[in-house]
Each structure stands twice: as C-alpha cells, then as structure tokens.
Protein backbone atom coordinates (compact mmCIF):
# COMPACT_ATOMS: atom_id res chain seq x y z
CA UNK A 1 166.25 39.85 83.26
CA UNK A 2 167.85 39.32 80.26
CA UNK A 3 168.51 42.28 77.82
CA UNK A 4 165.62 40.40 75.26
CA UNK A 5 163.30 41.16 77.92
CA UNK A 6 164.26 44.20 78.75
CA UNK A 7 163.89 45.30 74.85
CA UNK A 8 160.44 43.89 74.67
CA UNK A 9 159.32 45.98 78.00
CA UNK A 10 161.19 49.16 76.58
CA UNK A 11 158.98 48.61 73.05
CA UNK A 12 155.85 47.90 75.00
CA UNK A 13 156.28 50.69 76.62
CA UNK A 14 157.20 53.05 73.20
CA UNK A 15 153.98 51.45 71.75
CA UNK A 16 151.69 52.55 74.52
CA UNK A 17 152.49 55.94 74.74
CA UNK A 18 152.17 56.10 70.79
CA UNK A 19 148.90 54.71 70.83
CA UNK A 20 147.84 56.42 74.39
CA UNK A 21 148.60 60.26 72.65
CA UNK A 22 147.59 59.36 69.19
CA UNK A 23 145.10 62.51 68.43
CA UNK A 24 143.97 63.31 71.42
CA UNK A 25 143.71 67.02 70.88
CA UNK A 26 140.36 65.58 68.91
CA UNK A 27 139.55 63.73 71.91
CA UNK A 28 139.93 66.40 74.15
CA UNK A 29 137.68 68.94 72.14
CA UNK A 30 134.26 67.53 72.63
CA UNK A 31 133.07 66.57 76.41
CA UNK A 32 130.88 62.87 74.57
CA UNK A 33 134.38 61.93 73.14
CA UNK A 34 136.31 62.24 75.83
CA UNK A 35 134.34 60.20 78.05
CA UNK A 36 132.17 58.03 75.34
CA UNK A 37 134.28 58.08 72.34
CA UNK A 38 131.41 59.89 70.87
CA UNK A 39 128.96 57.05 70.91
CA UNK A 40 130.54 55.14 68.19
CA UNK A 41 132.51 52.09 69.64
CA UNK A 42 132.93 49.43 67.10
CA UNK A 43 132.67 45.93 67.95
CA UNK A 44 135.82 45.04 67.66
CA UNK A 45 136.68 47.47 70.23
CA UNK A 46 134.28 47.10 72.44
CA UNK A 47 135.47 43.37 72.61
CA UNK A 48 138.87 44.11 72.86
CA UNK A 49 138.73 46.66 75.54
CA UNK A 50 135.99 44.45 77.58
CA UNK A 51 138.19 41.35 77.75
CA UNK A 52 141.03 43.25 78.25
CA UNK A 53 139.52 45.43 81.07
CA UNK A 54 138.36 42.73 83.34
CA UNK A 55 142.04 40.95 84.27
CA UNK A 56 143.57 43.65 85.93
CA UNK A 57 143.41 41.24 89.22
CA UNK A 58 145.51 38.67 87.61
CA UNK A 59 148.05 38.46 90.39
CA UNK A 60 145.24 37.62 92.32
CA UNK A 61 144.48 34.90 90.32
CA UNK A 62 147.78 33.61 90.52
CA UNK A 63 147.52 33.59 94.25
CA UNK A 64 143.59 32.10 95.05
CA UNK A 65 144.96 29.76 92.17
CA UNK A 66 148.11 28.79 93.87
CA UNK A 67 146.29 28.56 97.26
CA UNK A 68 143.27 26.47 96.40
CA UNK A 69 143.24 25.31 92.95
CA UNK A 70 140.52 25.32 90.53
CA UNK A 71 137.75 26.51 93.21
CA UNK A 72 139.60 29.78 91.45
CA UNK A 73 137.43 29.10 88.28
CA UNK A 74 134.16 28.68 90.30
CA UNK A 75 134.31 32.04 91.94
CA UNK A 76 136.24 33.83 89.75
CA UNK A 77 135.24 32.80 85.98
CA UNK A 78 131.75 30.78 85.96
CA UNK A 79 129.22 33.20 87.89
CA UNK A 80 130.70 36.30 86.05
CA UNK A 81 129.81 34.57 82.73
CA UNK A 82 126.72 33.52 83.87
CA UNK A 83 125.61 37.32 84.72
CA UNK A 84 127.40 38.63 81.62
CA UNK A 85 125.04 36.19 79.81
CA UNK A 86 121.63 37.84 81.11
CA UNK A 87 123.15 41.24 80.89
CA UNK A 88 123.90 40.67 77.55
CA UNK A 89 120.08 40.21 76.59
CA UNK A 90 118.19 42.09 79.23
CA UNK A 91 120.49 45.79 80.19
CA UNK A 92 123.17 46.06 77.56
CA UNK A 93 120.92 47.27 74.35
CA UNK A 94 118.61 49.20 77.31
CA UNK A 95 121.77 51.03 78.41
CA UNK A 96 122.67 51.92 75.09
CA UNK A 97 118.70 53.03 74.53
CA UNK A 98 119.18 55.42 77.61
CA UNK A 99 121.78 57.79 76.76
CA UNK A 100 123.55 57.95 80.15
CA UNK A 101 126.84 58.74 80.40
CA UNK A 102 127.11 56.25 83.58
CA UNK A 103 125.12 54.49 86.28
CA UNK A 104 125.22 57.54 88.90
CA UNK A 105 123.94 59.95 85.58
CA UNK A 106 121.34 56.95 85.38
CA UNK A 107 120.31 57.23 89.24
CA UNK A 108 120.18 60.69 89.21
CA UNK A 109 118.21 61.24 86.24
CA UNK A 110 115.27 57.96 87.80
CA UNK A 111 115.61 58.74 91.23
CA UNK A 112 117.26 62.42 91.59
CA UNK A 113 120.64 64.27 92.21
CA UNK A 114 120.82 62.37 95.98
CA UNK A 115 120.14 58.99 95.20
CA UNK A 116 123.05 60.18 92.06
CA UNK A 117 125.05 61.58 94.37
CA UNK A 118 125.43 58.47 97.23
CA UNK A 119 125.70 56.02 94.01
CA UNK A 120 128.57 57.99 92.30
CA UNK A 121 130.12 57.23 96.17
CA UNK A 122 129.91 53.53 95.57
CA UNK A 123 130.72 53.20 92.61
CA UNK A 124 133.90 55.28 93.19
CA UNK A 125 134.95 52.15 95.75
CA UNK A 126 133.77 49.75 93.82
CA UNK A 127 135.72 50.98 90.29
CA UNK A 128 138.56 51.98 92.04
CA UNK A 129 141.79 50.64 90.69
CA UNK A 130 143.61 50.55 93.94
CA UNK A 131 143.86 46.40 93.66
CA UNK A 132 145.43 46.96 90.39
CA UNK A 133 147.95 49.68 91.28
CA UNK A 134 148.56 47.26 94.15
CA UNK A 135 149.01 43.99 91.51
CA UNK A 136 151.58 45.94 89.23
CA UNK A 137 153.41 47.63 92.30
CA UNK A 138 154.28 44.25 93.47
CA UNK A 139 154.91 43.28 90.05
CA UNK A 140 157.53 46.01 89.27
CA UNK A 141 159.15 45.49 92.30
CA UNK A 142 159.62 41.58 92.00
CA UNK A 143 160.63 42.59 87.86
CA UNK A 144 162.71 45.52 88.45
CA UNK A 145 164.40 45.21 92.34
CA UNK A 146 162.44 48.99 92.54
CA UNK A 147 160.74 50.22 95.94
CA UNK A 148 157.38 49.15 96.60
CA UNK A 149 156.57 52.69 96.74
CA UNK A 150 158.17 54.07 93.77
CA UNK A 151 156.67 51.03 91.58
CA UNK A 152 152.92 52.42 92.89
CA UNK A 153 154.16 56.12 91.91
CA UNK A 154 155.09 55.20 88.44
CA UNK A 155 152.81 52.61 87.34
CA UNK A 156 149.70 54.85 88.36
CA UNK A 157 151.55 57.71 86.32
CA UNK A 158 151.72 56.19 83.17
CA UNK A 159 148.46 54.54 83.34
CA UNK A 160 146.61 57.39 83.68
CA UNK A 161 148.60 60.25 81.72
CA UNK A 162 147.55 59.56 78.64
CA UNK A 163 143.91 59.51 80.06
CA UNK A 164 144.24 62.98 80.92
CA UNK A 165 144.78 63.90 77.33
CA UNK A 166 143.08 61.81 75.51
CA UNK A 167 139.80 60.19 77.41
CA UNK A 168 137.94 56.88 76.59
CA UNK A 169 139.30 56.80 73.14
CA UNK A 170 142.73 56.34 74.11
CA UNK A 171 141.92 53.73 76.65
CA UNK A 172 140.52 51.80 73.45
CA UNK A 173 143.23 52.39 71.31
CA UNK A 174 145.62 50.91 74.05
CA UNK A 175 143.70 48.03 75.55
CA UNK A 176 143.72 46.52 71.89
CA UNK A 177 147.80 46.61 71.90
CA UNK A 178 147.53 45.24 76.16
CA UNK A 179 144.98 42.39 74.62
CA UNK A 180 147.56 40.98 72.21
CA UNK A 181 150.33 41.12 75.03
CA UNK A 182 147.90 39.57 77.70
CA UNK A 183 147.01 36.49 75.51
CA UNK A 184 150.43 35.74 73.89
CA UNK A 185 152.23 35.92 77.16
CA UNK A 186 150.43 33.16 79.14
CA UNK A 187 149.84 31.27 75.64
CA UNK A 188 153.96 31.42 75.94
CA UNK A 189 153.65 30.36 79.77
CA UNK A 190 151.58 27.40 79.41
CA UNK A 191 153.76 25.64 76.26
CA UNK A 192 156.86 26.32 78.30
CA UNK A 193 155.29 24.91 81.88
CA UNK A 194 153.72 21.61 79.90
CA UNK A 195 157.53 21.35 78.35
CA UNK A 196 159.37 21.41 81.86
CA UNK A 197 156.31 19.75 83.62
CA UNK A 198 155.01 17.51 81.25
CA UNK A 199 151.50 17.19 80.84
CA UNK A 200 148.59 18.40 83.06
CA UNK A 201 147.20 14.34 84.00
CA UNK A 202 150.84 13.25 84.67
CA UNK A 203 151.26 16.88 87.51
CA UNK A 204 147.68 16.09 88.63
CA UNK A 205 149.18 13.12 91.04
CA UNK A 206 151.03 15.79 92.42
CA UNK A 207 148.43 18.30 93.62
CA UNK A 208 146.56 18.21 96.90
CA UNK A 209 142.85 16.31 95.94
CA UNK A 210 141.39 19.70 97.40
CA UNK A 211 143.13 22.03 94.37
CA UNK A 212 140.70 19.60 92.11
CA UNK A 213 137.66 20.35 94.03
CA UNK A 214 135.67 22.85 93.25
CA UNK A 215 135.42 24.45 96.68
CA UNK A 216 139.26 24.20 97.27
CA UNK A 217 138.61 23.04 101.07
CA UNK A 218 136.36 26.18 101.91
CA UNK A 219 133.07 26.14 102.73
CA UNK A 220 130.01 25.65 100.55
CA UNK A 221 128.71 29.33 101.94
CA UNK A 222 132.26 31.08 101.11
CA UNK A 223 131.78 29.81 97.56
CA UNK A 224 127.94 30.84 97.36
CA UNK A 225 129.29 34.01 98.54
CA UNK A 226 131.56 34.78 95.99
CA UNK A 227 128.92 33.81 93.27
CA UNK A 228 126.27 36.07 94.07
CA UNK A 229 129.31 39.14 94.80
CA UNK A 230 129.34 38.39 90.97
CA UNK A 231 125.84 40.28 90.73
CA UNK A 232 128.52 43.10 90.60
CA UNK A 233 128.35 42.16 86.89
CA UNK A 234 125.27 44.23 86.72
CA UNK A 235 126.77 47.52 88.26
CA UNK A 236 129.80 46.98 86.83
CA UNK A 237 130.52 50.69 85.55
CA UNK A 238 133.27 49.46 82.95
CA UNK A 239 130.16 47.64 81.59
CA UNK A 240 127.92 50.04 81.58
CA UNK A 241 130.39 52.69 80.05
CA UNK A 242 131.17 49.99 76.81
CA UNK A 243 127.18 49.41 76.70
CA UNK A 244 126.88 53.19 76.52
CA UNK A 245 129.85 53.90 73.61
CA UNK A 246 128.66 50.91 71.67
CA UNK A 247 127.40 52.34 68.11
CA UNK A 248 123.92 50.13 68.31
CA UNK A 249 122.11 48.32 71.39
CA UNK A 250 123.02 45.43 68.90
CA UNK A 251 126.87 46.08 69.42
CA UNK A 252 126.33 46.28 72.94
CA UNK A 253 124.80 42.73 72.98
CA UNK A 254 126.94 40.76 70.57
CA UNK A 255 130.21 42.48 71.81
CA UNK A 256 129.51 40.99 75.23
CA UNK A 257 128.61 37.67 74.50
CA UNK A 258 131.72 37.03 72.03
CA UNK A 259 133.68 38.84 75.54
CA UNK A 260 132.30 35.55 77.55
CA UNK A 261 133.90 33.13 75.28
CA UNK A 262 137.65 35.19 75.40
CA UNK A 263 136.93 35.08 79.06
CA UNK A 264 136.69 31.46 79.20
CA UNK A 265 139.75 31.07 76.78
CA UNK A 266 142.12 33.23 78.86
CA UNK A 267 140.89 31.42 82.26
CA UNK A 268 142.07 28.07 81.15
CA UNK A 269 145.06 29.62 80.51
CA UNK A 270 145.50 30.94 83.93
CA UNK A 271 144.30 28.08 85.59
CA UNK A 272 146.44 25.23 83.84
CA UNK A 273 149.62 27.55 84.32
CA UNK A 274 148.43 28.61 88.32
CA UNK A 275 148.49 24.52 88.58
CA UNK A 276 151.54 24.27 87.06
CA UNK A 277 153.33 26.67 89.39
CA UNK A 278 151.56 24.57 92.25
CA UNK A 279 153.48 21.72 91.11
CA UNK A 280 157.28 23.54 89.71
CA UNK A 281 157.18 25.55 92.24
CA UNK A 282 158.60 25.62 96.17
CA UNK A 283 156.87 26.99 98.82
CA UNK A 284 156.69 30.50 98.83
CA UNK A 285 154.46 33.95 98.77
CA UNK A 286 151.55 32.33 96.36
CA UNK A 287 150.66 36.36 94.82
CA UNK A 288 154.36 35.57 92.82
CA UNK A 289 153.15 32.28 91.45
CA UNK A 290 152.60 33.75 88.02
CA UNK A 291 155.95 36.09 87.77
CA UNK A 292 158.39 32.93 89.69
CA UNK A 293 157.02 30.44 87.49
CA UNK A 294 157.63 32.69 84.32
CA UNK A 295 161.22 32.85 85.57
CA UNK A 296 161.66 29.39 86.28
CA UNK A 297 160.34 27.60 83.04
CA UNK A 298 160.83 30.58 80.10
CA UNK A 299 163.97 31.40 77.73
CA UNK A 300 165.19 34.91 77.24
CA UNK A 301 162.59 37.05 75.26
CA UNK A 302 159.74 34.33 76.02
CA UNK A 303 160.17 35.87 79.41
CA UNK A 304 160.36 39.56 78.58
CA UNK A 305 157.01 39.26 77.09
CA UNK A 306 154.99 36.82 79.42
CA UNK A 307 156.31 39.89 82.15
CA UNK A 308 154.85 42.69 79.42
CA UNK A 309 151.78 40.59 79.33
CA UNK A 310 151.67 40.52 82.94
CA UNK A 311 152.10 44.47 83.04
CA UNK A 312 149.25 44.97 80.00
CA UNK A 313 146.86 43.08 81.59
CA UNK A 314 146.88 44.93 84.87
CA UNK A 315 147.83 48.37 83.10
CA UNK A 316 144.64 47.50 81.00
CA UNK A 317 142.49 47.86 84.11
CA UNK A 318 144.34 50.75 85.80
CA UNK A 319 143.53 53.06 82.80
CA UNK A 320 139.96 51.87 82.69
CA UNK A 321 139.14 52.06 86.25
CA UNK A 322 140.65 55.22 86.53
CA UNK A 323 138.83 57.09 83.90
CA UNK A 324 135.37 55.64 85.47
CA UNK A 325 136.51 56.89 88.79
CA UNK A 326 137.90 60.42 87.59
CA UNK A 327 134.18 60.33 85.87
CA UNK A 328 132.50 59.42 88.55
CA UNK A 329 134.35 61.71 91.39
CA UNK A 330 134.79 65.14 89.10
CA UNK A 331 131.45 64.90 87.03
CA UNK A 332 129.11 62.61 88.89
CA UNK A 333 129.81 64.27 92.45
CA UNK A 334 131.87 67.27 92.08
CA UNK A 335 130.00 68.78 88.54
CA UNK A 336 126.81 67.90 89.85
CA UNK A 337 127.12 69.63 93.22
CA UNK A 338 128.52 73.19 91.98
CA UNK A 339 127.10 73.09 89.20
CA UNK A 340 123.26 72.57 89.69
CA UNK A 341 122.11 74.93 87.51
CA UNK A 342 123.33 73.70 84.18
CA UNK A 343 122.32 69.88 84.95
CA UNK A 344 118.80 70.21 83.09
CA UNK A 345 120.34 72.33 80.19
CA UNK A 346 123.35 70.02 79.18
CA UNK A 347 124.30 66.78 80.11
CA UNK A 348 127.98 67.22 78.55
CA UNK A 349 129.77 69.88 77.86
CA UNK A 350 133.62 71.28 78.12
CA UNK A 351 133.55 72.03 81.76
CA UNK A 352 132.50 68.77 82.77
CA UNK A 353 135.41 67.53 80.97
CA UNK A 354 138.03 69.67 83.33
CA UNK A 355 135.83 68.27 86.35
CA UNK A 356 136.65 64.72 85.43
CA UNK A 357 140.73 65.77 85.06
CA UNK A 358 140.37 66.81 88.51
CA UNK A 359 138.90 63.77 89.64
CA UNK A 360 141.72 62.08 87.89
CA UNK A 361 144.26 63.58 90.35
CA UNK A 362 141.94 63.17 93.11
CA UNK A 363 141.10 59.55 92.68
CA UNK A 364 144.79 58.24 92.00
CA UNK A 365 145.58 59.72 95.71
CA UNK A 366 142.89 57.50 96.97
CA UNK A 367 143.71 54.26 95.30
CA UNK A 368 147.27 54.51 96.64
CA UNK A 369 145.86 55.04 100.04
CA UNK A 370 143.71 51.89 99.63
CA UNK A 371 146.41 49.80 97.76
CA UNK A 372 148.96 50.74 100.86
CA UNK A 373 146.30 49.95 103.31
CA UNK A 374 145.01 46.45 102.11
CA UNK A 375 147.82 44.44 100.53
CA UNK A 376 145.51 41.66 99.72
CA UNK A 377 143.91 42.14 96.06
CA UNK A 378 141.38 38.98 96.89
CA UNK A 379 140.67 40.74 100.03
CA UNK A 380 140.03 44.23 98.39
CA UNK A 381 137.59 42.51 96.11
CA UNK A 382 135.78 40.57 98.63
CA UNK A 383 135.44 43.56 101.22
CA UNK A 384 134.31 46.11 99.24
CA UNK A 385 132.19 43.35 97.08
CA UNK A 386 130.09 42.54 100.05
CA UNK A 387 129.42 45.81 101.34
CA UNK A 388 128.71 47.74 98.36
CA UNK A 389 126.91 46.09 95.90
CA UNK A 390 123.60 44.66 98.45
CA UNK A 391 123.33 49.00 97.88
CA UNK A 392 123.45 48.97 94.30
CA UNK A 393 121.90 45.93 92.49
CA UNK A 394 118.19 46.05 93.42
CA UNK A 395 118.57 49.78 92.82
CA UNK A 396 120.08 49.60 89.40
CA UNK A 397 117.36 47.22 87.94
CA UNK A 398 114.90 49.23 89.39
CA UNK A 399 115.78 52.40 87.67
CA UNK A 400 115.10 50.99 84.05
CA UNK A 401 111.50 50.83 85.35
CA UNK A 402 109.29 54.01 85.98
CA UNK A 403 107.79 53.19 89.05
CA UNK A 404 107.66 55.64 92.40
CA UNK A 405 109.87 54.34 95.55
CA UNK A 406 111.82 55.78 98.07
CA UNK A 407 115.18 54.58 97.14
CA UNK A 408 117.46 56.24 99.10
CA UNK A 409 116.25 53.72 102.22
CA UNK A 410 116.93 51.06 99.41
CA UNK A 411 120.53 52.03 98.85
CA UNK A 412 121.82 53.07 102.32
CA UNK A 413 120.46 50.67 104.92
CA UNK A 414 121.94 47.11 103.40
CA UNK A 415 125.45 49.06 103.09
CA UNK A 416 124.89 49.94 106.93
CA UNK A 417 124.23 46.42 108.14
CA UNK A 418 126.77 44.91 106.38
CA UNK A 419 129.57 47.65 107.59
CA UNK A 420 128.56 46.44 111.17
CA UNK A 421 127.82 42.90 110.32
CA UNK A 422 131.69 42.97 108.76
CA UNK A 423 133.04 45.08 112.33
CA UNK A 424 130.59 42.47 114.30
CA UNK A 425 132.72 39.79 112.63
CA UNK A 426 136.12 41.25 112.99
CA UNK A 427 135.61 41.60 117.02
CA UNK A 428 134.19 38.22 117.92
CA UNK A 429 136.42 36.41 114.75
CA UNK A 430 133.12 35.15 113.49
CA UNK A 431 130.43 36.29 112.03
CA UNK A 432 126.77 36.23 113.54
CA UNK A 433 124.61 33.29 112.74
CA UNK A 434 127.97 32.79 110.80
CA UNK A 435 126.32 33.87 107.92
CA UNK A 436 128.32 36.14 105.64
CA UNK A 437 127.77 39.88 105.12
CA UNK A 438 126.63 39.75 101.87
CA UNK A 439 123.84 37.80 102.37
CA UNK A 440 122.51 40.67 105.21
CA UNK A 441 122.65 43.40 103.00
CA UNK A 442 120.84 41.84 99.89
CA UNK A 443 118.07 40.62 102.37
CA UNK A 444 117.31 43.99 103.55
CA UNK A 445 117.34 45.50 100.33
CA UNK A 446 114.51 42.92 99.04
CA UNK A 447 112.62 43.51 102.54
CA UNK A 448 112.73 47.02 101.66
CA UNK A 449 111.45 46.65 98.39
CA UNK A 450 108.26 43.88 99.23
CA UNK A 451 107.13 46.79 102.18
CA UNK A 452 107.25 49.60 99.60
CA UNK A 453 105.26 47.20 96.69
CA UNK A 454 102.93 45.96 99.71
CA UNK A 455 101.82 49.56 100.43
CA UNK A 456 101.03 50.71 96.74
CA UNK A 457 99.05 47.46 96.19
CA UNK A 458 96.28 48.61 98.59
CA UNK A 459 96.67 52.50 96.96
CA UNK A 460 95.99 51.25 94.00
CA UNK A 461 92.77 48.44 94.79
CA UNK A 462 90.85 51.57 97.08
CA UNK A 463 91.27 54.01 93.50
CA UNK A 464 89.87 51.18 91.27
C-alpha cells in the first residue's frame, strides 16, 4: 500500500475513535441511553445506521458474486427488500408502540421469562457478529501481511471499545462516518473497473451465461431457500432495536423504506464491480474478489479509501451486532435470571447496564470461536439461517397479538428437526426427500400452530 492509503486508514481510524468516545459519560449515565439512545433516534440516523448496519457480509458478497454472478442479487438483495417493505407498514410503528427494549424483552413480557429466555439464545446466534469479525480478519490480513489471528484480536477490539463506553449512541454517531466511507469507496471502484474494463455490455461476452442467470447454475429450491431465510427480516434484532429508538412509529416507517432504496443503490454497486472482478481478474480465492480487484484497477489514495470503505462497512456491523448480542446475553439472559425480582419493578435501570458490559466480553469470545470454526461467511449465514429462524418467525408475529398458546412447543421443536435434518444431511451427503432444512422447520412450526387454533375453535363454539 501506498503511503496515501495508509494516511487515509490512519485518519479513518482518528475519526472513529473521535466520534466512538464523543460524550459518552452522558451515554453511560442512564440504562434507556445506553442501549436506546433514549428513544429519540432521528431519521437521519436511523437511516444511516440501518443501511450501514446491514453490509457487514460484504466479503461475502464479493465471493457468491464472484462464484455465481447476479443470482447474488436474487438471494441476497430482492427478498430482503421485499420483507423490509411489509415490515415497514405492518411491525415497525407497532414496535415502536410497544416499548421493548428488544425481541427477547418482547417474548418475555407476551409469553413469559422462558419463552424470553430460549429466544434471547437465538437471537444471540443469529446477531452474532462472528461472520463479520471473520470478513475483516481476512481483510486485515490480505491489507496489512498481519496474522489471521491477530487481525480477529484487533478488529473485534476496536469495534467494540467504544461500545463499552458509550452504548447505542455511539454506534450511531459512527455508522454515519462508516456510511460515507462504504458508498464512496465502491462508487471509486466501479469508475476505475469501467475505465480498465470498459463498459459492462462489452465484459458481458466474457462471463459464463450462468453469472447472468438468476439462479447462477443452482437449483430452483437453493434459491427459494435463501428467499424465505430472508423472513429473518422480521426477527432481525438490529431492526427491531432502530424501530424501538426511532422518536415516532412514523420515523420507524419512513426511515426504513428510504433504507430499501440505499440498499438497492449500494447493491448495484457491488454487483457491477463483483462482475467486473469476474472478468479483470485470474483465477483465484473468490472471498478476495473485492480487495484484488481494488488493487488491480485503483491509483494511490483511490485505493486507501475503497480498503477504508471495505473496513467501515464490516466495522459498521461488528459494533452493531455486538451491542445486540452483549444486550441480549448480559440483560436478556444473564439480568433476567439473577435478577427476578426487580423484572416487574423496572425494565431499565443502571445495573442492567453493567450486565450488558459483561455480555460484551462474553459474546466477543464466542464470535471468535465461531469465526475460527466456520471460515465460510455464506455458510455462517445459511447454517444458522435455516435452523434458527423456523423457531422465531411464527413466534414473533404472534406475540403482537394477545391470544393464549403454548409457545415454547412453537419455538423449540422446528429448531430440533432442522438440527437433525442438517446432521441427517451431512452423513448421507444429501438431504432427505432432498428437501432443504428450512423448509422442515417452518412446516412444523405452522402444524403446531393450526393444532393449537383447531382446539380453541371447539372451546369456544361449546361456551357460545
């Protein structure tokens, strides 16, 4: 790297821990600031740190992009906009209208403290930011020559240290400065790549006809798959915490849809320069494609910040991720079980606030173990996708109603099947039926429900 590049990563760098420590003894003082910045997220902000939030996989775009094309944008962009679209006008203003603090405080205060406790469990998978501690490991590493290892260690310790101080407000304050580098760098990337590869119908000759389909040679299940995994929308706990912050339902609503259309902006982005790289490129490890093709078609300086961009988009997502899991591990399990007492009384106060900086500790020691066990950020996502959420969706919707059911049954028994439809798969290199895992667990979570709504219809005909 040139020493242009180095200078912008150094000031990127300066900037974020300015912006990261900026008053956070305020923060720090009141238990509803430091995990909602006290209710009063603007919309700006809540756009910013949305769209920010959501690419902290974007290695992993490089590499499904470099691997199969635009089938990326069909499994990856499309169904999430499509469920950000209905939450948008039937949870986000109801969320705000709640006064959670997240979706286990939600379960526990429907369905009680064990239905909160085994949610705050799956949520702490599912927001865990061990894919993105895994993304900017291998990032550093490829930047900086740095041990795998080492790069983990230190990107997970920034990310998170100015959490500890200063809460949700300082992940706001510091996703608006990552938004800026995320969008300039691959606006940077995709003028340079049309410049050395001309323009995207004269490299289209040169990609496989399968990269311009929109299943990228997989199977029409696979792709089905991945769309309804993006139900995950819907427990998304980074949505649910913005929806909660928001100032007005209202916020909540427009700040989402106005998200959607960044989303769609910054996707074309990454899909006309993961073609590009396709095409410039040699043959090679496709989770580089983004970082080797930044190094093959931009200047000095041009370079240093596409690679900041890189690092505040996935940095974005670390800090996020690992406030929502320090929440969900130190207040939403550990708070709730010693402290049972005070539940009823206060929601929030100071001690929940020390419970969360535990969980902060506690929950950066299991994403490393996850990012050093599955190397694979597409595979994290998938995995943990089609287990977990069958568990979680049905539930969630259910709980803005105020009907009686047993939903413990609800929540545990689709996770079970699809853990041993997955194992089932992994011994006899297919799955049953060959139908995927997700589509088990969601069936058995809408079984569950008809029984339960078939026994209360009779209750109810015999007492009228």
């Amino acid at each position: 790297m040139h020493w242009l590049d180095f200078s912008v990563l150094i000031l990127y760098g300066g900037l974020l821990i300015g912006f990261g420590f900026y008053r956070t003894k305020q923060s720090g003082k009141d238990s509803e600031e430091f995990l909602l910045a006290g209710r009063k997220l603007s919309l700006p902000g809540f756009v910013v740190t949305l769209v920010a939030t959501w690419y902290g996989g974007i290695l992993g775009i490089g590499e499904n992009t470099f691997s199969y094309g635009i089938q990326t944008w069909f499994i990856f962009g499309l169904p999430y906009y499509i469920f950000a679209f209905l939450f948008a006008f039937l949870i986000a203003g109801r969320i705000n209208k709640t006064k959670f603090i997240s979706i286990p405080d939600q379960f526990h205060g429907r369905y009680g403290k064990t239905a909160g406790v085994v949610s705050a469990l799956y949520i702490l998978l599912l927001a865990s930011p061990a894919p993105y501690i895994l993304s900017i490991g291998i990032l550093l590493q490829f930047t900086t020559g740095l041990s795998f290892g080492f790069s983990l260690l230190m990107a997970t310790g920034l990310s998170l240290s100015y959490i500890w101080m200063g809460g949700f407000k300082a992940v706001v304050r510091t996703d608006g400065l990552q938004f800026g580098f995320m969008f300039l760098g691959f606006i940077l990337l995709l003028i340079f790549s049309i410049k050395t590869g001309g323009s995207f119908t004269s490299i289209q000759q040169d990609l496989p006809k399968s990269f311009l389909s929109f299943t990228g040679g997989a199977s029409i299940q696979y792709i089905v798959v991945w769309f309804f995994i993006a139900l995950w929308t819907f427990v998304d706990p980074g949505f649910y915490q913005r929806c909660a912050a928001a100032k007005s339902p209202e916020t909540a609503k427009k700040g989402i849809l106005i998200s959607i259309g960044f989303w769609f902006i910054f996707d074309m982005l990454t899909l006309s320069t993961g073609l590009y790289a396709k095409v410039l490129l040699t043959a090679g490890d496709p989770l580089f494609a983004y970082p080797r093709l930044g190094a093959m078609v931009l200047p000095p300086l041009a370079y240093g910040i596409f690679i900041t961009g890189l690092l505040a988009t996935i940095m974005s997502t670390i800090d996020s991720l690992g406030l929502i899991s320090a929440i969900t591990f130190g207040r939403d399990i550990l708070w709730r079980i010693q402290s049972p007492t005070s539940l009823d009384k206060l929601k929030l106060n100071n001690e929940s606030t020390l419970f969360v900086r535990k969980g902060l500790i506690i929950t950066a020691f299991i994403a490393l173990i996850l990012a050093f066990s599955i190397p694979s950020v597409v595979k994290l996502w998938y995995g943990l996708g089609s287990i977990l959420v069958p568990g979680l969706v049905l539930p969630f919707l259910l709980s803005f109603r105020k009907n009686k059911i047993a939903i413990i049954p609800m929540m545990t028994l689709p996770v079970i099947a699809t853990i041993i439809w997955t194992v089932l798969g992994r011994l006899f290199s297919h799955y049953p039926l060959k139908i995927e895992p997700f589509y088990i667990g969601i069936f058995i979570s809408i079984i569950i429900y008809g029984i339960q709504v078939v026994k209360v219809k009779p209750t109810k005909i015999q007492r009228s």
